[in-house]
N, C-alpha and C. Protein backbone atom coordinates (compact mmCIF):
# COMPACT_ATOMS: atom_id res chain seq x y z
N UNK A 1 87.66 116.10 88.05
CA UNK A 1 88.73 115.13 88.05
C UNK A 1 89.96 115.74 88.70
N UNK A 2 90.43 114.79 89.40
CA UNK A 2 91.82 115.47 89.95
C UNK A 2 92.98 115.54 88.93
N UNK A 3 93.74 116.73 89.65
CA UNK A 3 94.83 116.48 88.38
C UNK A 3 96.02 116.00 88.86
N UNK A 4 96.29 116.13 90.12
CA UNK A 4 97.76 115.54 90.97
C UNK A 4 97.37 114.41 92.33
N UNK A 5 98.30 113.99 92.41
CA UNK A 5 98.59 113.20 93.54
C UNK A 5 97.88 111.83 93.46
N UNK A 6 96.99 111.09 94.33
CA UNK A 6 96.69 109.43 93.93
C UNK A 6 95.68 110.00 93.44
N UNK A 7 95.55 109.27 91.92
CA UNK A 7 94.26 109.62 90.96
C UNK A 7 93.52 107.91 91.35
N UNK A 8 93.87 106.60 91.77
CA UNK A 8 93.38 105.94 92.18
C UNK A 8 92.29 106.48 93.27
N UNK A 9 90.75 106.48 92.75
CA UNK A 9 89.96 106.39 93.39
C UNK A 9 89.81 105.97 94.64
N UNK A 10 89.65 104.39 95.04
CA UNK A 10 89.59 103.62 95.80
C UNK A 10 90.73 103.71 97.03
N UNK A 11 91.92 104.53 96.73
CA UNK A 11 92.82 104.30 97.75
C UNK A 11 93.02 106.31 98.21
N UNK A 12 92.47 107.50 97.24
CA UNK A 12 92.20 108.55 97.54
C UNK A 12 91.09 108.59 98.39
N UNK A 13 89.95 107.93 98.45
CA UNK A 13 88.79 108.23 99.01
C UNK A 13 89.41 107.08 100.96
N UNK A 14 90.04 105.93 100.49
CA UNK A 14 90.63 105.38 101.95
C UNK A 14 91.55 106.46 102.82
N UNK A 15 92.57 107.18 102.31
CA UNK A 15 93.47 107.75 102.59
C UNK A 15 92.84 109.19 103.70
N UNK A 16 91.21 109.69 102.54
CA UNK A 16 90.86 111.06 103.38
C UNK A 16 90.05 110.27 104.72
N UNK A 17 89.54 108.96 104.67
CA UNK A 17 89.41 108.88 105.83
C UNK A 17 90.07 108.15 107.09
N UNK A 18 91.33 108.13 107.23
CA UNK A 18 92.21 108.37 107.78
C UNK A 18 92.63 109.30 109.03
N UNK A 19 93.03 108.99 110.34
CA UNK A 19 93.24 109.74 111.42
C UNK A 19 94.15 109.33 112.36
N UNK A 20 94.48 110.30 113.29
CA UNK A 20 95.25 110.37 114.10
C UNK A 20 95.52 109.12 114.45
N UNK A 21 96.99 108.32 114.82
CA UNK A 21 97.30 106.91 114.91
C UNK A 21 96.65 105.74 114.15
N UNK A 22 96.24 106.33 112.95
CA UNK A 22 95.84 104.91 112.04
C UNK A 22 96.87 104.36 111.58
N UNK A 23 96.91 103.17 111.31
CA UNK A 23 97.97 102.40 110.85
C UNK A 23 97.19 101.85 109.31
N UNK A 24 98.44 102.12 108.96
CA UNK A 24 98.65 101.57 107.18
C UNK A 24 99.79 101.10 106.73
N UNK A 25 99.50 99.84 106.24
CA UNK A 25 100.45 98.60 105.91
C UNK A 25 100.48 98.78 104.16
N UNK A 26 101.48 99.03 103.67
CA UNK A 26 102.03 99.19 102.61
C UNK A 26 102.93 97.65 101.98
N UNK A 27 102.37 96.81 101.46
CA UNK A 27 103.11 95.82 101.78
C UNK A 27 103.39 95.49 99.98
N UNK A 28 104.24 94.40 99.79
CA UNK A 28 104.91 93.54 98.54
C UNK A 28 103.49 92.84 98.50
N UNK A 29 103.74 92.12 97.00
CA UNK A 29 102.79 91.29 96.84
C UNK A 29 102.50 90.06 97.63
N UNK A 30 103.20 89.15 98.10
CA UNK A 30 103.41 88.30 99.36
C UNK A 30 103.44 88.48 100.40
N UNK A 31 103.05 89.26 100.94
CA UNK A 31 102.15 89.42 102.98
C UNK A 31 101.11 89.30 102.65
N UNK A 32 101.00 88.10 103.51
CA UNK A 32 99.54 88.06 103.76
C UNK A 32 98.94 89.19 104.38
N UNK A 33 97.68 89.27 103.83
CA UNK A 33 96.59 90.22 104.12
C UNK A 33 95.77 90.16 105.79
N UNK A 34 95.62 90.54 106.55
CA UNK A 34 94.99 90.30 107.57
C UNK A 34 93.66 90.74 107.47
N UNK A 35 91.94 89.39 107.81
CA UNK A 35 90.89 89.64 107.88
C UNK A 35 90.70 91.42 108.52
N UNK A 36 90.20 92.02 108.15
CA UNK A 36 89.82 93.67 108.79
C UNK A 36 90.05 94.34 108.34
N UNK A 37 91.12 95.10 107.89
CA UNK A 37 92.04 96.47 107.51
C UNK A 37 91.00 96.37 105.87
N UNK A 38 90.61 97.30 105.64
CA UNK A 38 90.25 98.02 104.19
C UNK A 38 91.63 97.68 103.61
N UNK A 39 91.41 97.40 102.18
CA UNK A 39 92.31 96.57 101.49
C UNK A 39 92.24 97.34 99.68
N UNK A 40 93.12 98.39 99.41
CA UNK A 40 93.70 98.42 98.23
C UNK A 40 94.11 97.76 97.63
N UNK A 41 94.45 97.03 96.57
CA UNK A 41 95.56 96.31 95.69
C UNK A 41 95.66 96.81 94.45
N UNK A 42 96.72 97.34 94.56
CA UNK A 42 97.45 98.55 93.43
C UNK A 42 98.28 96.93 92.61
N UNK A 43 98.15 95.77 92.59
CA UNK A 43 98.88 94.91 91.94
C UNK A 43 98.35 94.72 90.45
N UNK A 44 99.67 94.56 90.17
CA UNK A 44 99.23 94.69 88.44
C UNK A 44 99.94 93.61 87.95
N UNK A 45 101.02 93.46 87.92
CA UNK A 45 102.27 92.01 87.44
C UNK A 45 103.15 92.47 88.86
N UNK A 46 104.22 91.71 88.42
CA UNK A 46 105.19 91.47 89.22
C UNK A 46 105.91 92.74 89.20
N UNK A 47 106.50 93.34 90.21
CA UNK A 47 106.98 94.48 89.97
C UNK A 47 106.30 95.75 90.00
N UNK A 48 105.03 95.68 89.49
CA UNK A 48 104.89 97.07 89.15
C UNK A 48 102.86 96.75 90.05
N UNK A 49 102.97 98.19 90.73
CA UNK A 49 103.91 99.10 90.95
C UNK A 49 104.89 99.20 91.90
N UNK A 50 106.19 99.58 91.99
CA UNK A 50 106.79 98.96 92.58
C UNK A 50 106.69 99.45 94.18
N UNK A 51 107.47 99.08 95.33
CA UNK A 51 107.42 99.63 96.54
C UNK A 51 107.44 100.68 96.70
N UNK A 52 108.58 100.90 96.27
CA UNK A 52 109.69 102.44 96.39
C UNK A 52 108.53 103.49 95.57
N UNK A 53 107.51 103.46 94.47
CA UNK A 53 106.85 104.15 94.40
C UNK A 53 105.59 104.36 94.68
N UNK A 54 104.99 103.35 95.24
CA UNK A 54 103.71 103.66 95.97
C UNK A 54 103.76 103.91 97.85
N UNK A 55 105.15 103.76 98.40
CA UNK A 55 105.41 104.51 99.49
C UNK A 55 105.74 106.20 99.39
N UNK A 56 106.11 106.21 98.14
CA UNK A 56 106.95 107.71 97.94
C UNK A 56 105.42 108.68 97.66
N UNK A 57 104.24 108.02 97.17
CA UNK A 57 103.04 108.66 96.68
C UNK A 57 102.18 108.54 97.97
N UNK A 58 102.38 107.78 98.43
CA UNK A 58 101.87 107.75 100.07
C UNK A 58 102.07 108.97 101.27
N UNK A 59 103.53 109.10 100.98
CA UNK A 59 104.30 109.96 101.81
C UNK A 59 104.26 111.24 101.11
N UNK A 60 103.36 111.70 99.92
CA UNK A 60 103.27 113.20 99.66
C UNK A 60 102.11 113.51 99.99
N UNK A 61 101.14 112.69 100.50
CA UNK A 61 99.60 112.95 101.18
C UNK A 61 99.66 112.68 102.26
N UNK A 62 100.48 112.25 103.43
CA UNK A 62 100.25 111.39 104.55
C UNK A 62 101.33 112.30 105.64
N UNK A 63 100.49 112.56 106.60
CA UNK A 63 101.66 112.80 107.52
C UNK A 63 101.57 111.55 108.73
N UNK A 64 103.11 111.47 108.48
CA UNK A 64 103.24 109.83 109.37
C UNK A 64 104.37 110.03 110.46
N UNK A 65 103.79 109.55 111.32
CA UNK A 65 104.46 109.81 113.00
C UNK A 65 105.66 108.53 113.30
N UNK A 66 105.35 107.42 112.69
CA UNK A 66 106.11 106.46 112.79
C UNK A 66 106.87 105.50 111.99
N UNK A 67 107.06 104.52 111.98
CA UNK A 67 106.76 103.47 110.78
C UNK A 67 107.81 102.24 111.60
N UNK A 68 106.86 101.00 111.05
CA UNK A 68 107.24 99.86 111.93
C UNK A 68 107.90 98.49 110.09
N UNK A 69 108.64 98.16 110.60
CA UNK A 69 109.53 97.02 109.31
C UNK A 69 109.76 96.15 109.75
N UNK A 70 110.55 95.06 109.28
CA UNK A 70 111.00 93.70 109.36
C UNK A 70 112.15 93.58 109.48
N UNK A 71 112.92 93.09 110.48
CA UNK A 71 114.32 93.21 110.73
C UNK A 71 115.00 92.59 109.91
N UNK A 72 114.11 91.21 108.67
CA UNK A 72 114.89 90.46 107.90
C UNK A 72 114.92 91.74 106.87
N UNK A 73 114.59 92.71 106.50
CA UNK A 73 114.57 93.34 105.70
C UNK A 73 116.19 93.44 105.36
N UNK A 74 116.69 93.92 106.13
CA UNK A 74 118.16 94.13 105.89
C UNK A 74 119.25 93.35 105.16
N UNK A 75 119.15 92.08 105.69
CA UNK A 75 119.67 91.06 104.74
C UNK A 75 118.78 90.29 103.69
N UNK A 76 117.85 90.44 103.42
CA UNK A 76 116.96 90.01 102.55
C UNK A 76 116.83 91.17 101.60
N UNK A 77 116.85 92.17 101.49
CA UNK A 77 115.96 93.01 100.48
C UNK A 77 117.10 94.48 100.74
N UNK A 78 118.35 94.58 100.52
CA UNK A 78 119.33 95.51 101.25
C UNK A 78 118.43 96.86 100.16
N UNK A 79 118.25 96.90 99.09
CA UNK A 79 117.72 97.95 98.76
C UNK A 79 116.26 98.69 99.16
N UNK A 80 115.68 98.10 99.80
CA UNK A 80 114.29 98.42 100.44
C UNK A 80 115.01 98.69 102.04
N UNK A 81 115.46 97.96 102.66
CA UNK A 81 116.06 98.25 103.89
C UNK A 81 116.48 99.53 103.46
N UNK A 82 117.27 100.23 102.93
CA UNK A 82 118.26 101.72 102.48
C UNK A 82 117.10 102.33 102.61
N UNK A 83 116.08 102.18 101.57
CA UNK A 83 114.83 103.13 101.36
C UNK A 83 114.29 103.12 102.30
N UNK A 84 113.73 102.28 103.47
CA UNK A 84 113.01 102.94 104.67
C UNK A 84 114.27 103.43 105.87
N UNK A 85 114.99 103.33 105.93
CA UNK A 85 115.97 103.79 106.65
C UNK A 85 115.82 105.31 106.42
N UNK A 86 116.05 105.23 104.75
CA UNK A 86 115.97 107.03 104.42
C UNK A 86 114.44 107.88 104.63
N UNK A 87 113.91 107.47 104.25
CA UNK A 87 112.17 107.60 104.73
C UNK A 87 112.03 107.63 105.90
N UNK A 88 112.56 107.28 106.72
CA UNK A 88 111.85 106.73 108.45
C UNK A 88 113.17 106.56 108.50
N UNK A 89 114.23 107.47 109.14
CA UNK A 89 115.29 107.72 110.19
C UNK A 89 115.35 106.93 111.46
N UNK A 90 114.38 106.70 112.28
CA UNK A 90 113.73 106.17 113.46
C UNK A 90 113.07 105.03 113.33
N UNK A 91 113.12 104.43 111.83
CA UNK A 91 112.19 103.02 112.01
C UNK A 91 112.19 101.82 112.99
N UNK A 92 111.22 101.41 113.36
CA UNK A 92 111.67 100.22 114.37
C UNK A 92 111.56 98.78 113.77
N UNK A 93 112.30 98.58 113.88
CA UNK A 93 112.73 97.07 113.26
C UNK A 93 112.39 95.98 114.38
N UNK A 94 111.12 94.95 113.50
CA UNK A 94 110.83 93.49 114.45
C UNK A 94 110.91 92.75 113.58
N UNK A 95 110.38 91.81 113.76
CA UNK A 95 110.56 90.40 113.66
C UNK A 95 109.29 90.19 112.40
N UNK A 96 109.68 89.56 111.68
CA UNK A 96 108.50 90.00 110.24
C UNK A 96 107.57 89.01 110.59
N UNK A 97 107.60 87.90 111.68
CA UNK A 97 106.18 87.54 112.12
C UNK A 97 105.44 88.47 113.33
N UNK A 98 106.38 89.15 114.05
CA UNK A 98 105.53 90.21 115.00
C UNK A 98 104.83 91.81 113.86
N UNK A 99 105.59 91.81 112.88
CA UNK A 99 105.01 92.93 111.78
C UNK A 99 103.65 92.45 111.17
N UNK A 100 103.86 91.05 111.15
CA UNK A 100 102.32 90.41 110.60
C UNK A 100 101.05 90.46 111.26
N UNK A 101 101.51 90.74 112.92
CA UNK A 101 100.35 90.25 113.89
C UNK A 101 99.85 91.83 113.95
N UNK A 102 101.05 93.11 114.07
CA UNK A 102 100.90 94.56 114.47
C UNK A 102 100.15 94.77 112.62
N UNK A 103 100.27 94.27 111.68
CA UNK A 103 99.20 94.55 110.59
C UNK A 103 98.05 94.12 110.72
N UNK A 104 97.44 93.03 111.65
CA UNK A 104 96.00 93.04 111.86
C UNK A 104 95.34 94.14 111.98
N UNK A 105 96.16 95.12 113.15
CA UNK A 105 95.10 96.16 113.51
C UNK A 105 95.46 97.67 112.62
N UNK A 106 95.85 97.35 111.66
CA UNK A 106 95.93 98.58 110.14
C UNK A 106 94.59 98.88 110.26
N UNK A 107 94.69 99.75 109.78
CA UNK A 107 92.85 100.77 109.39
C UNK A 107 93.32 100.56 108.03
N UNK A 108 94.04 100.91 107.10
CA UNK A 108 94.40 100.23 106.32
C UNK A 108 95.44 99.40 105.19
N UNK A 109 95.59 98.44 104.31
CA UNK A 109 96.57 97.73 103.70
C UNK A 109 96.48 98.39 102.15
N UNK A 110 97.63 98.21 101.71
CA UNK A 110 97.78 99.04 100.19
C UNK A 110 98.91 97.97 100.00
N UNK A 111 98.36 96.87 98.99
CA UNK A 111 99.00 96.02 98.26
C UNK A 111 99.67 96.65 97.29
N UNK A 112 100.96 96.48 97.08
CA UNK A 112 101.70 96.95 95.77
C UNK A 112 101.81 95.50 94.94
N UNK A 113 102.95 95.68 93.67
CA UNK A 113 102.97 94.85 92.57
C UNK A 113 104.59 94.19 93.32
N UNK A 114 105.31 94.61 94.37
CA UNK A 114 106.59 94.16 94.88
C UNK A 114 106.67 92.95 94.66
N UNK A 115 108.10 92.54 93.77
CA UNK A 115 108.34 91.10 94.20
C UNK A 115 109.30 90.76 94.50
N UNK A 116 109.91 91.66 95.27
CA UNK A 116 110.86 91.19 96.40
C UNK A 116 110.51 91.24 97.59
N UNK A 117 111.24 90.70 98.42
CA UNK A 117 111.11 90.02 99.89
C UNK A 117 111.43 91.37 101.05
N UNK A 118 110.33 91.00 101.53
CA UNK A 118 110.39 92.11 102.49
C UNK A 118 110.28 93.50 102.68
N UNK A 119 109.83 93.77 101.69
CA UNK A 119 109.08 95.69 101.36
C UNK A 119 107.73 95.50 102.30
N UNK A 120 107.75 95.90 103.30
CA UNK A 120 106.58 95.84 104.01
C UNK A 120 106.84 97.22 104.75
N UNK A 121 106.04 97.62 105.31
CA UNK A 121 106.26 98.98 106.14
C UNK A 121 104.79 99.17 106.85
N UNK A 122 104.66 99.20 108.19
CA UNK A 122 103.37 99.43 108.92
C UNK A 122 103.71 101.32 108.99
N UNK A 123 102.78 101.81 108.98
CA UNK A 123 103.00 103.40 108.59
C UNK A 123 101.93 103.95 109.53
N UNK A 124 101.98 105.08 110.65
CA UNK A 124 101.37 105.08 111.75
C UNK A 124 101.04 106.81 111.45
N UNK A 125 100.01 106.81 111.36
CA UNK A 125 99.48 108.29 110.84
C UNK A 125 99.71 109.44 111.75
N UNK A 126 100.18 110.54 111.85
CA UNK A 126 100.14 111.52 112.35
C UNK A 126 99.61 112.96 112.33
N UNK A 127 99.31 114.00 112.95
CA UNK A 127 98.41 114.81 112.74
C UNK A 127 99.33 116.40 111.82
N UNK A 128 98.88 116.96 110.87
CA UNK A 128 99.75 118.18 110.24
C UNK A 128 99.84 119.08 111.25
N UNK A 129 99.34 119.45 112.37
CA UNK A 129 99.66 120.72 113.44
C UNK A 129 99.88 120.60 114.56
């Protein structure tokens, strides 16, 4: 048994197979899901678990080269906007129907319990060396 980091089975065993430029969509409970991408759902109620901590548990196993958001984020959700700003310095901000179409081609989606608007984050894998 493991003793640290995602003890979730189902999203430890997605994560090791994982590579160079895979994309993983970390999204709120409300984005739709796109047919393809391997599909976690860490949802439990409303809220939990929340964004801010199943990106932060993401980002202690993951080395990530990019990360793509929703430009409504900012005025919709100002505390999730702060948090990927601080996370992703360089984030690129579109249009949260062009973030929907660039999540089709995720390798994979990790539903959280979010129920606020606009915690979405496309997360673009990068290599440790």
């Amino acid at each position: 048994m493991k003793r640290t980091g995602i003890l979730n089975r189902h999203l430890a065993g997605a994560l090791a197979e994982l590579g160079h430029g895979d994309g993983v969509l970390v999204c709120d409970a409300g984005m739709p899901i796109p047919d393809g991408p391997r599909v976690v759902d860490l949802a439990f109620r409303a809220g939990v678990p929340a964004f801010a901590e199943v990106l932060d548990g993401l980002l202690a196993e993951l080395v990530i080269e990019g990360a793509t958001a929703a430009a409504e984020v900012r005025q919709a959700n100002p505390e999730a906007s702060e948090l990927l700003t601080a996370r992703f310095p360089g984030v690129e901000l579109v249009s949260h129907e062009r973030l929907k179409e660039l999540s089709a081609g995720a390798r994979l989606v990790v539903r959280t319990g979010e129920a606020r608007p606009y915690a979405n984050v496309l997360l673009r894998c990068g290599v440790f060396f």
